[in-house]
C-alpha atoms as a PDB file:
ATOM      1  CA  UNK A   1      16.919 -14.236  43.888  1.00  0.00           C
ATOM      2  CA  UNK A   2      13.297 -13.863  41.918  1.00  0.00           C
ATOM      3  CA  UNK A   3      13.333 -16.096  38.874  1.00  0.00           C
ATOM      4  CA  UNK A   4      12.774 -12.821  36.917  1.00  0.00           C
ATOM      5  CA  UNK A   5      16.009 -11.322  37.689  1.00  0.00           C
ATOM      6  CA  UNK A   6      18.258 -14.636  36.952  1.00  0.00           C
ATOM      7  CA  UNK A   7      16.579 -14.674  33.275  1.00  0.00           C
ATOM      8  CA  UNK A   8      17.286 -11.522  32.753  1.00  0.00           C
ATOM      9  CA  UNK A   9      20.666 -11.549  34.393  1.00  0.00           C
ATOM     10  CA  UNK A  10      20.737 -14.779  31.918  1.00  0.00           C
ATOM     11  CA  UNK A  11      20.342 -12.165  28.911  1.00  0.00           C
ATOM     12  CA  UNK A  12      22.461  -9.512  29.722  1.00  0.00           C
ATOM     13  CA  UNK A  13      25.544 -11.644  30.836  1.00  0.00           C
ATOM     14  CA  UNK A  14      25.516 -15.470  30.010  1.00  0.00           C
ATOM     15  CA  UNK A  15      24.207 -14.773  26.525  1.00  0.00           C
ATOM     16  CA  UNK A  16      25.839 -11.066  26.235  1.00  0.00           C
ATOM     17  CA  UNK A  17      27.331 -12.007  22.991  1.00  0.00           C
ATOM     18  CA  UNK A  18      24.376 -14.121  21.230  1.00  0.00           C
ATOM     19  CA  UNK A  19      21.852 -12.051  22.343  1.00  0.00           C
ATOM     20  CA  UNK A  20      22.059  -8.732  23.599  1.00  0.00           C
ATOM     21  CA  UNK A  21      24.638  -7.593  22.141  1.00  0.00           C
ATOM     22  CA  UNK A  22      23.271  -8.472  19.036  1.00  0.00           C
ATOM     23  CA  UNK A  23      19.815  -7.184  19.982  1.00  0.00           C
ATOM     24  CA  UNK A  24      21.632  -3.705  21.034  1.00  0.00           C
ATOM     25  CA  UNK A  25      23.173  -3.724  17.343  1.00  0.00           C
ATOM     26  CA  UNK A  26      19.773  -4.377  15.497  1.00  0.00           C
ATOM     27  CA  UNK A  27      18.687  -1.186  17.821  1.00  0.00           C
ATOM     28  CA  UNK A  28      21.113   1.534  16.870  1.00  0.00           C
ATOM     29  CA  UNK A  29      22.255   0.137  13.401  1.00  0.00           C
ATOM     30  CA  UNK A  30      18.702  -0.012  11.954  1.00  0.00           C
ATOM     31  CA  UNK A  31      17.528   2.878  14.437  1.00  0.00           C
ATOM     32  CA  UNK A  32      14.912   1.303  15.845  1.00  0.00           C
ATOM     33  CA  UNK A  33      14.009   3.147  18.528  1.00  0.00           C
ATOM     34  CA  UNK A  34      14.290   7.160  19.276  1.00  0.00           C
ATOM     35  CA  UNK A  35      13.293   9.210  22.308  1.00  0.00           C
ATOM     36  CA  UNK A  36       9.735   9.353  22.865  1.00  0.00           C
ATOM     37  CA  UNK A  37       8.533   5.968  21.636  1.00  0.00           C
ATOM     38  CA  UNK A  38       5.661   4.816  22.578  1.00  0.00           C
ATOM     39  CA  UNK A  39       6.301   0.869  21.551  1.00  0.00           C
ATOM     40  CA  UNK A  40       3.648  -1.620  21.703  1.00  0.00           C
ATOM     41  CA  UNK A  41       5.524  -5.692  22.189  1.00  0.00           C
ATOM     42  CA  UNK A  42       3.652  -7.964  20.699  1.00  0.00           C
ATOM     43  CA  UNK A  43       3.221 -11.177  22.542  1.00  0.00           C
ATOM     44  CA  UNK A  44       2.432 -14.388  21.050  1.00  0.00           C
ATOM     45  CA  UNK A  45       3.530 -16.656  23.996  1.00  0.00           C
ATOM     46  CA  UNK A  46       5.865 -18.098  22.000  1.00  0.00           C
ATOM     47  CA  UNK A  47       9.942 -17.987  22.869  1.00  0.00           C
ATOM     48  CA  UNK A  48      10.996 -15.312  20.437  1.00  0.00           C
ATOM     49  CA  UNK A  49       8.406 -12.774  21.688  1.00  0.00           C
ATOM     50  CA  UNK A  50       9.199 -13.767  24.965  1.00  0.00           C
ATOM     51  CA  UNK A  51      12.840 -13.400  24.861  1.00  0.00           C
ATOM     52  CA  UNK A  52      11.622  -9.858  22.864  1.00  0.00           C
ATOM     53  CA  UNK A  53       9.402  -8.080  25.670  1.00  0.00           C
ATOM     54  CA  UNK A  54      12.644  -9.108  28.487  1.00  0.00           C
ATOM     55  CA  UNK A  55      14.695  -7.174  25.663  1.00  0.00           C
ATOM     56  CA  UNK A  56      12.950  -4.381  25.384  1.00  0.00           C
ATOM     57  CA  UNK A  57      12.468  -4.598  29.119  1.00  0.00           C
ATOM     58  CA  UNK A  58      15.781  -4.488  29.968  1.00  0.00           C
ATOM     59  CA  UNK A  59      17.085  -1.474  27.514  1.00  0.00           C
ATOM     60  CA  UNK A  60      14.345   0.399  28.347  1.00  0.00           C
ATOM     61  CA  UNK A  61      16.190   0.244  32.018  1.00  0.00           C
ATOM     62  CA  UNK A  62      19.573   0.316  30.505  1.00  0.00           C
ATOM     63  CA  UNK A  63      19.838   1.929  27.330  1.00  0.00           C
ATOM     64  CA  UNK A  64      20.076   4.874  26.009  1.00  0.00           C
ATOM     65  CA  UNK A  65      16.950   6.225  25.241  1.00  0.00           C
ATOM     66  CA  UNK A  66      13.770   7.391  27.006  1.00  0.00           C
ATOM     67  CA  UNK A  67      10.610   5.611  25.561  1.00  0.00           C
ATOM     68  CA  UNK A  68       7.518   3.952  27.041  1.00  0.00           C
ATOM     69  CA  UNK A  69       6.492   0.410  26.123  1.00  0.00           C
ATOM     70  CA  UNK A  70       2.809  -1.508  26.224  1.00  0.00           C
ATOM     71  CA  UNK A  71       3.179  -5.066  25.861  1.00  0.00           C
ATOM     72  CA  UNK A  72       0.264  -6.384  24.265  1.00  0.00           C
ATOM     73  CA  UNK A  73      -1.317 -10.530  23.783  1.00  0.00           C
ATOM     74  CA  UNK A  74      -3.826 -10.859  21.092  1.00  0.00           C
ATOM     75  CA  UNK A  75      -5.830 -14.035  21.724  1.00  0.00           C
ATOM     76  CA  UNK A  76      -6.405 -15.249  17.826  1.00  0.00           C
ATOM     77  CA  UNK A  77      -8.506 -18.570  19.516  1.00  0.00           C
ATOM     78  CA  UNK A  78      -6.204 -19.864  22.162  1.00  0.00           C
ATOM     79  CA  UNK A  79      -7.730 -22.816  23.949  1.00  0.00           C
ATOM     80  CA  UNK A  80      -7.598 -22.281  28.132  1.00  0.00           C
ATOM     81  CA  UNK A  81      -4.010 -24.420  28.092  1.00  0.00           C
ATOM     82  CA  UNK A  82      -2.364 -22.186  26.094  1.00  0.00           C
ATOM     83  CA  UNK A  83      -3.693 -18.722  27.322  1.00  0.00           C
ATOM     84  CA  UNK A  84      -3.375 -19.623  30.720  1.00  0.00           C
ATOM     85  CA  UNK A  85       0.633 -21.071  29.768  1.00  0.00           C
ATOM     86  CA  UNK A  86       1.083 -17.461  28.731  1.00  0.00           C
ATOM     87  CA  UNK A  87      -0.452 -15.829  31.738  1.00  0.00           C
ATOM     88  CA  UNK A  88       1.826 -17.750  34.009  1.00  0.00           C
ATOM     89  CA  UNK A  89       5.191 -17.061  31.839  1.00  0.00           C
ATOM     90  CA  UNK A  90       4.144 -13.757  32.149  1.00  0.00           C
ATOM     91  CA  UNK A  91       3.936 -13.878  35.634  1.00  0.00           C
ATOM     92  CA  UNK A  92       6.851 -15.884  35.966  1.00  0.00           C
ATOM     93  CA  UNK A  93       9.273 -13.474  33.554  1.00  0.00           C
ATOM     94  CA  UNK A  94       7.368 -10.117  35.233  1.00  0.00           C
ATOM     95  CA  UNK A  95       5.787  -8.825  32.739  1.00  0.00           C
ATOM     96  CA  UNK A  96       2.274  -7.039  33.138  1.00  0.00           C
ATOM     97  CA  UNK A  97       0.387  -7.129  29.599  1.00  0.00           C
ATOM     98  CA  UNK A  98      -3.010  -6.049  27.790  1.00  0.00           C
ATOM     99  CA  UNK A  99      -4.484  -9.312  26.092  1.00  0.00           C
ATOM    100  CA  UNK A 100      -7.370  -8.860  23.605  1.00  0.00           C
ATOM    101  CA  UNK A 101      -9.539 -10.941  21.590  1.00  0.00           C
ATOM    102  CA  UNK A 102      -9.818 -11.615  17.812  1.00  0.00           C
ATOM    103  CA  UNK A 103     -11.148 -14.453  15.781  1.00  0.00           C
ATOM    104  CA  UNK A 104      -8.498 -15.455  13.486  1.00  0.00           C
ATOM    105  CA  UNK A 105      -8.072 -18.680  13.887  1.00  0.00           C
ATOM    106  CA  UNK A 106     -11.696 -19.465  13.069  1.00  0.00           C
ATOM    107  CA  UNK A 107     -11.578 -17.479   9.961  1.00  0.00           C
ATOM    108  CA  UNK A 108      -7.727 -18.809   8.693  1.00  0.00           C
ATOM    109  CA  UNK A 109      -8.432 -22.001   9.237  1.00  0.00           C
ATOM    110  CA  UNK A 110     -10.610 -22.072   6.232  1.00  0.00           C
ATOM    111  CA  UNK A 111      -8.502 -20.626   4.346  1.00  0.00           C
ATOM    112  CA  UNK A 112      -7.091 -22.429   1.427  1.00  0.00           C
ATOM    113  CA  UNK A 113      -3.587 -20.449   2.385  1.00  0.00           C
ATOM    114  CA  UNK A 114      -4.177 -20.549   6.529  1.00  0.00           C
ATOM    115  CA  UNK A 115      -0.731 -18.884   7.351  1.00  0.00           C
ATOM    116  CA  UNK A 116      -0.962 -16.090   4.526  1.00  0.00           C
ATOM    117  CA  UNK A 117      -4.307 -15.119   5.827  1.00  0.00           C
ATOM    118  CA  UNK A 118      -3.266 -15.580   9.966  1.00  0.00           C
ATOM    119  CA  UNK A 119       0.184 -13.237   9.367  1.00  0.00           C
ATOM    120  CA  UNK A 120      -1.836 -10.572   7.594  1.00  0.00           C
ATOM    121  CA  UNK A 121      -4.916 -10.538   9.852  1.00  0.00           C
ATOM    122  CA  UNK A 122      -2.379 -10.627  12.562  1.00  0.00           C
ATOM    123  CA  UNK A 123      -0.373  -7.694  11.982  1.00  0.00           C
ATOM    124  CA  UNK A 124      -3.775  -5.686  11.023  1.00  0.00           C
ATOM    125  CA  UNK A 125      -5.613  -6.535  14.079  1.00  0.00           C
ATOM    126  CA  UNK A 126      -1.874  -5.456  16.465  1.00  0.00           C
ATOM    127  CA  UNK A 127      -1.258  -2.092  14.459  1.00  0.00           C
ATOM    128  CA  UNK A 128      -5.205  -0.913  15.456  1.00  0.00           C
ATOM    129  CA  UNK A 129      -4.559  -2.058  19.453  1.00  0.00           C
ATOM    130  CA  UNK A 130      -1.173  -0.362  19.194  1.00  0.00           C
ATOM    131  CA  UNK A 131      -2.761   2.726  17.441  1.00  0.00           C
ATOM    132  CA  UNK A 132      -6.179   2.723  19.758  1.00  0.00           C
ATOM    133  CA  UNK A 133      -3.050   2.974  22.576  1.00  0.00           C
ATOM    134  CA  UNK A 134      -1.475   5.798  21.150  1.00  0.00           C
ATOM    135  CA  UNK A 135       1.610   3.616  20.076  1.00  0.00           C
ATOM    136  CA  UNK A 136       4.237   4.744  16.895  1.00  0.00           C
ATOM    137  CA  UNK A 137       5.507   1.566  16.501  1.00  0.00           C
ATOM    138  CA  UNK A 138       4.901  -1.934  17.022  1.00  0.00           C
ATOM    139  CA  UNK A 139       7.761  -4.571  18.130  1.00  0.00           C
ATOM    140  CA  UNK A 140       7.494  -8.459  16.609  1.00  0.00           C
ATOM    141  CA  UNK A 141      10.120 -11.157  17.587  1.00  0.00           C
ATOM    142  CA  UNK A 142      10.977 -12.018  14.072  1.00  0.00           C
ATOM    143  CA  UNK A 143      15.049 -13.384  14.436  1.00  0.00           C
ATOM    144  CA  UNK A 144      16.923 -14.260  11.767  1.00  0.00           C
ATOM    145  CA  UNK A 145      16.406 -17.185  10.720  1.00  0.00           C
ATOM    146  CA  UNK A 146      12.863 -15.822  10.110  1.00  0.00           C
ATOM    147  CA  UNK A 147      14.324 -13.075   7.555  1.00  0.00           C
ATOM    148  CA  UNK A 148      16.593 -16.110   5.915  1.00  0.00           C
ATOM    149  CA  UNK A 149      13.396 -17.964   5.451  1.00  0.00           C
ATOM    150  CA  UNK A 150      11.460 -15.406   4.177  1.00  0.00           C
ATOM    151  CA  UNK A 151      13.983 -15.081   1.470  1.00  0.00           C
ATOM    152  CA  UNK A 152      13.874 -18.597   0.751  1.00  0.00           C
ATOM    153  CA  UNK A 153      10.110 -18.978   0.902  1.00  0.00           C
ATOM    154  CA  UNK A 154       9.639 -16.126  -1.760  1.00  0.00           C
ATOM    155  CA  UNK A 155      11.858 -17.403  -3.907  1.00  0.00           C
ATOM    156  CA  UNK A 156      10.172 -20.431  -4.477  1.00  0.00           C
ATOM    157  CA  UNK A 157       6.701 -19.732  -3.549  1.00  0.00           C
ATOM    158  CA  UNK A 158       6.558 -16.446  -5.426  1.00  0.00           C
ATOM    159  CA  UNK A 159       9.654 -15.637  -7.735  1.00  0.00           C
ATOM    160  CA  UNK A 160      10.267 -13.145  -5.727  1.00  0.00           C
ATOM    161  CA  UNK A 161      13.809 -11.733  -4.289  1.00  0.00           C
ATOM    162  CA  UNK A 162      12.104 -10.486  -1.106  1.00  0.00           C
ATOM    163  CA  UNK A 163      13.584 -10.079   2.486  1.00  0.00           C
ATOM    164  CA  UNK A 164      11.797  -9.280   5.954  1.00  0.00           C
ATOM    165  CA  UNK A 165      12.846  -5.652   6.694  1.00  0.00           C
ATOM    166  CA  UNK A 166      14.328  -4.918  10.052  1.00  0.00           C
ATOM    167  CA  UNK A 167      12.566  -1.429  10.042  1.00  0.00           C
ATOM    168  CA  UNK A 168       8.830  -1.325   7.918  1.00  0.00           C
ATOM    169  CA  UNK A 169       6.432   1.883   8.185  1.00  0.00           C
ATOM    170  CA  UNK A 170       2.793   0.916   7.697  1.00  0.00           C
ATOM    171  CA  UNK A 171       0.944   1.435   4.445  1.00  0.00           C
ATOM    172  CA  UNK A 172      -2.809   1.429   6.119  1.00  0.00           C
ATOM    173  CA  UNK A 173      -2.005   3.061   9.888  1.00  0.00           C
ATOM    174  CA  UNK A 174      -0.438   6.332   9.750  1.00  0.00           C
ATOM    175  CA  UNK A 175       2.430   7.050  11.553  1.00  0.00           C
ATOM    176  CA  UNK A 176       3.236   3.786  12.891  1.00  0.00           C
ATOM    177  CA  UNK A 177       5.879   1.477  12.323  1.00  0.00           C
ATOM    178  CA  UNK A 178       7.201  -2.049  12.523  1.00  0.00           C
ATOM    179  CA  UNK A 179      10.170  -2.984  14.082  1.00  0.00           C
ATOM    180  CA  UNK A 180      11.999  -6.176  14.703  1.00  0.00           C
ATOM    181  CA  UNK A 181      14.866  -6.068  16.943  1.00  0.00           C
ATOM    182  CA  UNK A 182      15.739  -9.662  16.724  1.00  0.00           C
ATOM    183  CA  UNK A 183      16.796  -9.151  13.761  1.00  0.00           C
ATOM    184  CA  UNK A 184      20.544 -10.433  14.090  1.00  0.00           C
ATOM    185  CA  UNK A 185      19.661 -13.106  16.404  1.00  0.00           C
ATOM    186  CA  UNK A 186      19.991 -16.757  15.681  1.00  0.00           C
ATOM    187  CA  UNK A 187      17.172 -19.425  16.756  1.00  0.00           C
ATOM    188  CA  UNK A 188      19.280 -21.978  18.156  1.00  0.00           C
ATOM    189  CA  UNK A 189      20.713 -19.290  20.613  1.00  0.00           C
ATOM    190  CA  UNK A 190      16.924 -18.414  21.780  1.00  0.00           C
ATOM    191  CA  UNK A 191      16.585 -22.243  22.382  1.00  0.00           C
ATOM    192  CA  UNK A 192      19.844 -22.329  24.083  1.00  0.00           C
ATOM    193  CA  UNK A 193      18.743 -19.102  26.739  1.00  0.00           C
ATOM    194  CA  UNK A 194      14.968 -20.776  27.145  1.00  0.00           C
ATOM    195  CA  UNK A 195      16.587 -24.659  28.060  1.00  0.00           C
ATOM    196  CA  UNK A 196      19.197 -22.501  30.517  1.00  0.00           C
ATOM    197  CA  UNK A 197      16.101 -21.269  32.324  1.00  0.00           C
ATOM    198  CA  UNK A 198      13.771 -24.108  32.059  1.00  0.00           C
ATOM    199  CA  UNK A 199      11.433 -22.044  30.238  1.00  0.00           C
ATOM    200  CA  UNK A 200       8.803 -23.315  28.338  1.00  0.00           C
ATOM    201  CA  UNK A 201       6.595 -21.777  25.938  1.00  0.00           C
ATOM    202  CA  UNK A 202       3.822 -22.437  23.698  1.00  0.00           C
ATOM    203  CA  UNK A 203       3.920 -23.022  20.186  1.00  0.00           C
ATOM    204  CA  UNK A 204       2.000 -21.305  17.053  1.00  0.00           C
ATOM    205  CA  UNK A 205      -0.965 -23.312  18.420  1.00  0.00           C
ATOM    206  CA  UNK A 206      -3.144 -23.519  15.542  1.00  0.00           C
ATOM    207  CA  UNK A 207      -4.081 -26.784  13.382  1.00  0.00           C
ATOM    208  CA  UNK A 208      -2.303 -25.938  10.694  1.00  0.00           C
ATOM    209  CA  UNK A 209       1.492 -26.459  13.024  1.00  0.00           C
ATOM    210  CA  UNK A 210      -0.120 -28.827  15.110  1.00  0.00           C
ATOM    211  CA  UNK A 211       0.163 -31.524  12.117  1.00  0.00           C
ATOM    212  CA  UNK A 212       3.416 -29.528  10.742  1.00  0.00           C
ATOM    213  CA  UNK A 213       1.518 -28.840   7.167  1.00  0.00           C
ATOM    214  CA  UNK A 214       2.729 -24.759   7.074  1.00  0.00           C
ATOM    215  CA  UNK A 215       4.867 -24.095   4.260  1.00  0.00           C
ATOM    216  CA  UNK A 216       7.786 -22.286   6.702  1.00  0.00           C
ATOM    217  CA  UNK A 217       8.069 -25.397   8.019  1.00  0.00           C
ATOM    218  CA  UNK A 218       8.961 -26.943   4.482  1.00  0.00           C
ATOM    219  CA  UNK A 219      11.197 -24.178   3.904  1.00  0.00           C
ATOM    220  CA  UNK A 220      13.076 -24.515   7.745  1.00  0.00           C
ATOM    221  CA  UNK A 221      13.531 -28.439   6.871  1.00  0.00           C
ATOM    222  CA  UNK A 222      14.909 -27.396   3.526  1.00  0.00           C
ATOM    223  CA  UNK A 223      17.519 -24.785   4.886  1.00  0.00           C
ATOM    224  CA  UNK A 224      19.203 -27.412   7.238  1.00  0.00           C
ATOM    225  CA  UNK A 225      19.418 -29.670   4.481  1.00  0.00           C
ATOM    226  CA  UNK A 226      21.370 -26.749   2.578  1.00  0.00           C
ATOM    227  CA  UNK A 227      23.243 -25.928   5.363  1.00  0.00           C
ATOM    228  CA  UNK A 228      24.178 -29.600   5.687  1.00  0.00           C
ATOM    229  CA  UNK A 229      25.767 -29.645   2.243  1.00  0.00           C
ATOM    230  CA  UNK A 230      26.835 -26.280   1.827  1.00  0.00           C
ATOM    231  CA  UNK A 231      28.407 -24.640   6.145  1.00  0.00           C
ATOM    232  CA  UNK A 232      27.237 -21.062   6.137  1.00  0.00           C
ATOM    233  CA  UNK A 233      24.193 -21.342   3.652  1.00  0.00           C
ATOM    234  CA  UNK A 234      21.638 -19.961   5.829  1.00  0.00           C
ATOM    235  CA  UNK A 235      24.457 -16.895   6.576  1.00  0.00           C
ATOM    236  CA  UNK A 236      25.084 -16.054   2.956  1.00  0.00           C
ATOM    237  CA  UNK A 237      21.171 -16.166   2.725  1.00  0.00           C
ATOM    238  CA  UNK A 238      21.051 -13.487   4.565  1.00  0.00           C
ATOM    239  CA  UNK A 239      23.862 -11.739   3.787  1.00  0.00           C
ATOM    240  CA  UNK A 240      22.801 -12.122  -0.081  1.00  0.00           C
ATOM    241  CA  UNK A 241      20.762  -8.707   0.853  1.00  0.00           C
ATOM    242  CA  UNK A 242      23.428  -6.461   1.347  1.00  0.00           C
ATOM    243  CA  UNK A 243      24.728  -7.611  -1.777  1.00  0.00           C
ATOM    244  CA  UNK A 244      23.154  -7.497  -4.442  1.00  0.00           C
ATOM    245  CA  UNK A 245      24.242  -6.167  -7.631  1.00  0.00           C
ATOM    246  CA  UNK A 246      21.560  -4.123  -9.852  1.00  0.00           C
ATOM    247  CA  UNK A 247      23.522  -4.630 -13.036  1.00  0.00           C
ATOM    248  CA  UNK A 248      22.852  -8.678 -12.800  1.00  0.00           C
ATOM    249  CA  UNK A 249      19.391  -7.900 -12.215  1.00  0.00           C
ATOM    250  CA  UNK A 250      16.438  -7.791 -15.238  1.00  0.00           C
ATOM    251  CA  UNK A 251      14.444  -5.520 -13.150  1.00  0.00           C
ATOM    252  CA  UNK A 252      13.112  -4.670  -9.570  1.00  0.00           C
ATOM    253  CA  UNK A 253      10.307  -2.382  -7.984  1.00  0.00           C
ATOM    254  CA  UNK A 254       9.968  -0.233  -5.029  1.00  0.00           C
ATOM    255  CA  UNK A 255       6.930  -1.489  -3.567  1.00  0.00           C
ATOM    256  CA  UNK A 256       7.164  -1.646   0.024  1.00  0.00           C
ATOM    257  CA  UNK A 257       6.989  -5.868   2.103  1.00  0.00           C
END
């Protein structure tokens, strides 16, 4: 049997219940994907997005919807190691993708706030691809630990209650929308489906996580140690925003992540 076919056997039976079951639920409880989608995967090379485009892959076979998908690689400065580590996953998990150039990583990393400026010129530079190939929304591997740091990270970086939205329409391209169907998916049962395979992936592969300096980082460090004291922290994190309670609240806004 093709490598291919055990990984995603891998998804849709060994790790039914950590993954795509979970991945199906994101799907049709935040209705994140309709008939006639035209959904553009973003690709980092990393494990999430990875994991993501077999997803997306394999309900777009299986589910219950009829929707096209374009699985895209921006190259924000990759050196030749990394970009050609992505080609051959690629290859390897049998997935055929558009890759296209940018210069981020020469322009973040002078940035006084590298990761700030990398996520936003990111996300700008994959909703003009997606739009330029007539895509309505765009697909990121964000799981949930992401959204549960998120929360964190505003909290103390910008006294902010603020979460990562499973579902996020974009304020500068019109008619296109973010979604993240990893949303209910933990980390450590990513890692646990990559090691099963043998699969390895590349990191963020800039300087700023080469030397572990990024302030996610901070905050991921800081969550175990929470979770160490307190079992279930990082759950009633995230749970915290389906619950919250306007009447212990000073005041709040509407605008939009």
């Amino acid at each position: 049997m093709d490598m291919y076919r055990i990984i995603e056997k891998s998804i849709i039976k060994t790790y039914r219940k950590e993954i795509w079951s979970k991945f199906v639920k994101a799907v049709r409880d935040y209705e994140l994907i309709a008939d006639g989608d035209k959904i553009a995967v973003c690709i980092s090379g990393g494990k999430d997005s990875c994991l993501l485009a077999k997803c997306m892959q394999e309900f777009q076979k299986h589910g219950m919807f009829k929707f096209d998908l374009e699985f895209i690689v921006m190259n924000p400065g990759y050196n030749e190691e990394n970009l050609r580590k992505i080609e051959d996953n690629l290859n390897l998990l049998n997935i055929e993708a558009r890759f296209f150039e940018t210069p981020i990583f020469k322009i973040a990393d002078s940035s006084e706030s590298p990761c700030y400026l990398c996520a936003r010129m990111r996300r700008g530079y994959l909703y003009d691809y997606a739009k330029k190939l007539g895509c309505n929304k765009i697909a990121l591997g964000h799981h949930m630990d992401d959204v549960v740091e998120t929360i964190v990270m505003n909290l103390i970086y910008n006294g902010a209650y603020s979460s990562m939205m499973p579902k996020l329409p974009s304020d500068n391209f019109e008619n296109i929308e973010l979604i993240r169907p990893l949303y209910l998916i933990r980390e450590k049962d990513i890692i646990r489906w990559k090691k099963r395979n043998g699969l390895e992936f590349i990191d963020c592969a800039c300087k700023v996580t080469e030397k572990n300096l990024g302030k996610r980082s901070e905050v991921k460090k800081l969550i175990q140690n929470l979770n160490k004291l307190y079992k279930g922290a990082d759950i009633n994190i995230m749970n915290s925003t389906k619950n919250v309670n306007l009447n212990t609240i000073i005041s709040y806004n509407r605008k939009k992540e």
